[in-house]
N, C-alpha and C. Protein backbone atom coordinates (compact mmCIF):
# COMPACT_ATOMS: atom_id res chain seq x y z
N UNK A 1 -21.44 109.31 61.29
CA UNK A 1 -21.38 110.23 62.41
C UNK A 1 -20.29 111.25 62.11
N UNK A 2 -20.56 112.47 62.49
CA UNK A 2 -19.27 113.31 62.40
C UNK A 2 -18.40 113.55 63.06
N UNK A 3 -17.68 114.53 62.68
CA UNK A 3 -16.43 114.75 63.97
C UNK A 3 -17.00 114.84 65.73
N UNK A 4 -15.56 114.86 66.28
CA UNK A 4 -15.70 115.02 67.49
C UNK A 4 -15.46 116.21 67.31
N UNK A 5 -15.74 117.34 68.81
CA UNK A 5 -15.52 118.38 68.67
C UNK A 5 -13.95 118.54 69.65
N UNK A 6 -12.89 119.81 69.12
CA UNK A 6 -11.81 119.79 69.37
C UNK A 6 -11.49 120.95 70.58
N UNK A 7 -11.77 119.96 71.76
CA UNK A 7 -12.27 121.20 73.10
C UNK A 7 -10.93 120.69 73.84
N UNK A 8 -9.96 121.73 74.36
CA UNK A 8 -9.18 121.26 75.21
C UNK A 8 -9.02 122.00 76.59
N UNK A 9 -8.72 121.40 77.38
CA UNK A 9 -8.45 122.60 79.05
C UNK A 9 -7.58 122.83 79.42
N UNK A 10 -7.21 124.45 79.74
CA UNK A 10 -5.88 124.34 80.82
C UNK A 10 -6.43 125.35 82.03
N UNK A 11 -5.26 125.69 82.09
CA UNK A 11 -5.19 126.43 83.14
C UNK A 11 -4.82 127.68 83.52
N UNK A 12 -5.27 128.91 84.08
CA UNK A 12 -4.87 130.07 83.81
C UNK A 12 -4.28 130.49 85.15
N UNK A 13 -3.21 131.23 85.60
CA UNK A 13 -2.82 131.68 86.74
C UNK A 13 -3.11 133.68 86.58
N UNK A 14 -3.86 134.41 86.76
CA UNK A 14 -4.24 135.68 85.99
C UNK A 14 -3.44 136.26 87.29
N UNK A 15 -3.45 135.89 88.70
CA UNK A 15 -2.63 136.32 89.69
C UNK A 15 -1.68 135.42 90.30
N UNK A 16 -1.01 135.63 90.89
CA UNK A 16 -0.14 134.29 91.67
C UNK A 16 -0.86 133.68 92.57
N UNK A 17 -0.92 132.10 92.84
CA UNK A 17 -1.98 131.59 93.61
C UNK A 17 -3.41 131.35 93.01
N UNK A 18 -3.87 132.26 92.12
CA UNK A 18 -5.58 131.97 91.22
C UNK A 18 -5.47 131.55 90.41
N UNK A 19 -6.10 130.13 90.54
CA UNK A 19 -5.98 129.21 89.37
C UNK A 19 -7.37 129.48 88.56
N UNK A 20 -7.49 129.57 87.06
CA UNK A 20 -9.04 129.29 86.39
C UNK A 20 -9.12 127.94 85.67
N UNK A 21 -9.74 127.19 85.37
CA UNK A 21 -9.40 126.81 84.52
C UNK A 21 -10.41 127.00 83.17
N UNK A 22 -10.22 126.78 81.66
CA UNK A 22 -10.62 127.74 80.36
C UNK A 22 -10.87 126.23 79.31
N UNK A 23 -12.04 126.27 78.94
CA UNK A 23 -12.10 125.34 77.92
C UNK A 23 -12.36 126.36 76.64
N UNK A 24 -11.37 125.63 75.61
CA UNK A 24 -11.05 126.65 74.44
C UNK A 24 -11.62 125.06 73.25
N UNK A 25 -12.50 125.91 72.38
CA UNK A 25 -12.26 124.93 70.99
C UNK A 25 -11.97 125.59 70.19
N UNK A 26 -11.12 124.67 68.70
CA UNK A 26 -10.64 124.89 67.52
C UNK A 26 -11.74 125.55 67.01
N UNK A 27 -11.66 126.58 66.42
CA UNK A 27 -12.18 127.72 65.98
C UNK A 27 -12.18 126.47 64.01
N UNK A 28 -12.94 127.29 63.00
CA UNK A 28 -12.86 127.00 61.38
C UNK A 28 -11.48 126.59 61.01
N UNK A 29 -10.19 127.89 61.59
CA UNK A 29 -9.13 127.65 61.23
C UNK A 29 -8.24 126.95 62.38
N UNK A 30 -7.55 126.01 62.43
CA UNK A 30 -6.92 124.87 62.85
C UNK A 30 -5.78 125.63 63.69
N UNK A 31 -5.77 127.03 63.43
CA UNK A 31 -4.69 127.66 64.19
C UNK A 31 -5.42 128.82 65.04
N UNK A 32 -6.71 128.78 65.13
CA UNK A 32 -7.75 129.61 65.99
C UNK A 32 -8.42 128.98 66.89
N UNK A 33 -8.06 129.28 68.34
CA UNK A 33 -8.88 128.69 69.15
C UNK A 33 -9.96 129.53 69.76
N UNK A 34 -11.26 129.17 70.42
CA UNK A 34 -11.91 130.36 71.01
C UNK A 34 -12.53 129.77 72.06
N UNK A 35 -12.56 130.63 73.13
CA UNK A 35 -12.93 129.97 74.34
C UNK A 35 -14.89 129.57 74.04
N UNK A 36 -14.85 128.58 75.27
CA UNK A 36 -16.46 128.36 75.54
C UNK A 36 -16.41 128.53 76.82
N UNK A 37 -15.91 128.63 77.88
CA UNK A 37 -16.20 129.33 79.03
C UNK A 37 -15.09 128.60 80.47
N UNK A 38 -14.96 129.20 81.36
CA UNK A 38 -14.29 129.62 82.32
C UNK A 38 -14.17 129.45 83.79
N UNK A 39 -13.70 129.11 84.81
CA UNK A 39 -13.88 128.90 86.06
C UNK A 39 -14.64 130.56 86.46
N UNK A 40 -15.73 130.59 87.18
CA UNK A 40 -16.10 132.02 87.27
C UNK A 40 -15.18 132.43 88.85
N UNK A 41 -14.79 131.48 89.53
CA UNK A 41 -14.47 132.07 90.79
C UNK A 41 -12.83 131.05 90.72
N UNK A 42 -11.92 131.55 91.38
CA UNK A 42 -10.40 130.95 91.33
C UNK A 42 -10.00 130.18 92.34
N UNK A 43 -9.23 129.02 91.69
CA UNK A 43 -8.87 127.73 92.94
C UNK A 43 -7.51 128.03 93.82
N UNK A 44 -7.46 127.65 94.63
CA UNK A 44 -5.88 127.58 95.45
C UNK A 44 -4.84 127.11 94.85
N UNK A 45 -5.46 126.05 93.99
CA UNK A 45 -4.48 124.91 93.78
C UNK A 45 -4.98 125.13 91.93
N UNK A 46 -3.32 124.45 91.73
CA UNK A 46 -3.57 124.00 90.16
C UNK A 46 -4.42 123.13 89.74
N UNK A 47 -4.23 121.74 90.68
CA UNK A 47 -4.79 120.53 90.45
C UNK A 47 -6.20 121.08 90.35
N UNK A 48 -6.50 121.33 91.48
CA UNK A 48 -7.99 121.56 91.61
C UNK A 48 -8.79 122.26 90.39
N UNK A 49 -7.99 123.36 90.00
CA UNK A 49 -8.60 124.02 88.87
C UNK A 49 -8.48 123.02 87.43
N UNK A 50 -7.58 122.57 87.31
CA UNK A 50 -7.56 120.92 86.19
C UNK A 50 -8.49 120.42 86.45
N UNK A 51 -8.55 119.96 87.43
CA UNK A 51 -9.77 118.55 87.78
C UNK A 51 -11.24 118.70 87.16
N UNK A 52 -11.52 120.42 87.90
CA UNK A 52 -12.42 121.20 87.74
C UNK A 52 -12.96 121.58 86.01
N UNK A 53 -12.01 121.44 85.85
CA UNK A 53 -11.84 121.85 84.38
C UNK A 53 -12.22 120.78 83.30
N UNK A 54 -11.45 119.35 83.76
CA UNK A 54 -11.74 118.40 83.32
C UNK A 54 -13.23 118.05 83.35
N UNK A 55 -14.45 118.37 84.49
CA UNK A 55 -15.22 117.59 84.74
C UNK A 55 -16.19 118.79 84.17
N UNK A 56 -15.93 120.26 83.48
CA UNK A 56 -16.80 120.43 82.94
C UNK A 56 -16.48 120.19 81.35
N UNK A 57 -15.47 119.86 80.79
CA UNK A 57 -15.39 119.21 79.65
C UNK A 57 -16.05 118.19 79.47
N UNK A 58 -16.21 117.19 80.70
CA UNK A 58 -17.13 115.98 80.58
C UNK A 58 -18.80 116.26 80.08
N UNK A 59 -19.15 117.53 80.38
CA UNK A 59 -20.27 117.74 80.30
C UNK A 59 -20.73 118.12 79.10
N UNK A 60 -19.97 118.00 78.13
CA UNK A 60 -20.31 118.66 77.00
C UNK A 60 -20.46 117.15 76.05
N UNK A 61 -20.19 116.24 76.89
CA UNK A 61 -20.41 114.89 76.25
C UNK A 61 -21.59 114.72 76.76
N UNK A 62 -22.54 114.44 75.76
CA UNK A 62 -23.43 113.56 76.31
C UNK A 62 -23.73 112.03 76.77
N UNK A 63 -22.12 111.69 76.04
CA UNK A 63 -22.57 110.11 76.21
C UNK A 63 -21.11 109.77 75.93
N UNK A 64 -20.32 109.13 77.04
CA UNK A 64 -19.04 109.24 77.49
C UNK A 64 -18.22 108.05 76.24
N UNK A 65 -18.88 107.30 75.30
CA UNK A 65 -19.15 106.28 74.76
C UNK A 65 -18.25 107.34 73.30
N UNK A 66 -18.68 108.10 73.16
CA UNK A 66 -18.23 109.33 72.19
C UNK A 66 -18.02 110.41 72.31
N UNK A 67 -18.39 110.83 73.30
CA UNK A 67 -17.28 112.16 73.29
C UNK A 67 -18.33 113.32 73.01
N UNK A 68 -18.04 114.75 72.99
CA UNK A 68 -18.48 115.77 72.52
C UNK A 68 -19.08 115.83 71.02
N UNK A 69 -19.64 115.94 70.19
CA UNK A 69 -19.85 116.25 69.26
C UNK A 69 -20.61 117.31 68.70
N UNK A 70 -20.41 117.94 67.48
CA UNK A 70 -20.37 118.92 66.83
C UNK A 70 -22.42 118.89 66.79
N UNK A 71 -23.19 120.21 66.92
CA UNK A 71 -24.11 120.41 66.63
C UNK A 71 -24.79 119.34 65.28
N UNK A 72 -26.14 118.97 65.71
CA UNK A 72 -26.67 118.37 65.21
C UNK A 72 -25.93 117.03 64.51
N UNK A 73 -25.45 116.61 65.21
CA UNK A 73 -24.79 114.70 64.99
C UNK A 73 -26.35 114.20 65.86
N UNK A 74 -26.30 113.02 65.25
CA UNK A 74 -27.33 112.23 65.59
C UNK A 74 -26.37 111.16 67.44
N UNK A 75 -26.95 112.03 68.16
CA UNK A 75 -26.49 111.02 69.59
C UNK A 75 -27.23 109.40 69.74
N UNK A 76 -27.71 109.22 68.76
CA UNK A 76 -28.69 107.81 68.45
C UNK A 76 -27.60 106.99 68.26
N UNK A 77 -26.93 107.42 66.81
CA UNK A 77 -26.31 107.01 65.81
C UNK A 77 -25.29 105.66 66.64
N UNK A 78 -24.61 104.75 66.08
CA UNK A 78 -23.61 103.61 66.77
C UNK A 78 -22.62 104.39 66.70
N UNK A 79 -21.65 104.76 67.53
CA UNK A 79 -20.55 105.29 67.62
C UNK A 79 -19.27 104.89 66.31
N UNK A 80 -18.70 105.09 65.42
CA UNK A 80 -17.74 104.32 64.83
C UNK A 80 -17.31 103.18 65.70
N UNK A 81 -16.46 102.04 64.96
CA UNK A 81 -15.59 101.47 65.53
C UNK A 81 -16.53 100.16 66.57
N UNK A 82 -17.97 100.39 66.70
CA UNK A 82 -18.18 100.13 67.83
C UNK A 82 -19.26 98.84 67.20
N UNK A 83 -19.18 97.49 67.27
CA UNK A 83 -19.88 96.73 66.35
C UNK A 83 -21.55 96.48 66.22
N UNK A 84 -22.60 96.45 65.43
CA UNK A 84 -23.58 96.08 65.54
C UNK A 84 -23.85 94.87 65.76
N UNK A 85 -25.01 94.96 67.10
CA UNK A 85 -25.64 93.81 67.68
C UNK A 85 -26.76 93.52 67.45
C-alpha cells in the first residue's frame, strides 16, 4: 500500500472574528504546501471553524481504518500493520 496523503488543517482569521478553516497538502517538495479547499462562508468561533475543518479532512478518508490516501492505492488492500485473518 502506499503513502498516506500529507493533508493538514488550520485556521484562517482574514478579518477579526471570521474564522475559515483551509486544508493544505504537501505539495512534490516537502517545503510546498497547496491548498485543496476552504470554509466557503466564516465561523464566529475558532473552535467551530477547527471542528469544521477537521470533519472535512475526515472525508477525504475513505475508510477511517487508513486514512487518506494518495490516488489510485488499492482501498481493498489490508492496511499495514494490521494482521491477516
Amino acid at each position: 500500500m502506499s503513502h498516506i496523503r500529507r493533508i493538514a488543517v488550520h485556521v484562517d482569521e482574514s478579518d477579526p472574528g471570521h474564522f475559515y478553516w483551509v486544508l493544505m497538502e504537501e505539495g512534490d517538495d516537502a517545503s510546498q504546501w497547496v491548498e485543496l479547499e476552504s470554509a466557503d462562508e466564516p465561523y464566529d468561533m475558532w473552535l467551530d471553524a477547527l471542528q469544521a475543518g477537521v470533519r472535512a479532512l475526515e472525508g477525504y478518508a475513505p475508510d477511517e481504518r487508513i486514512g487518506p490516501r494518495a490516488a489510485g492505492d488499492d482501498e481493498d488492500a489490508v492496511p499495514v500493520g494490521i494482521p491477516l485473518r
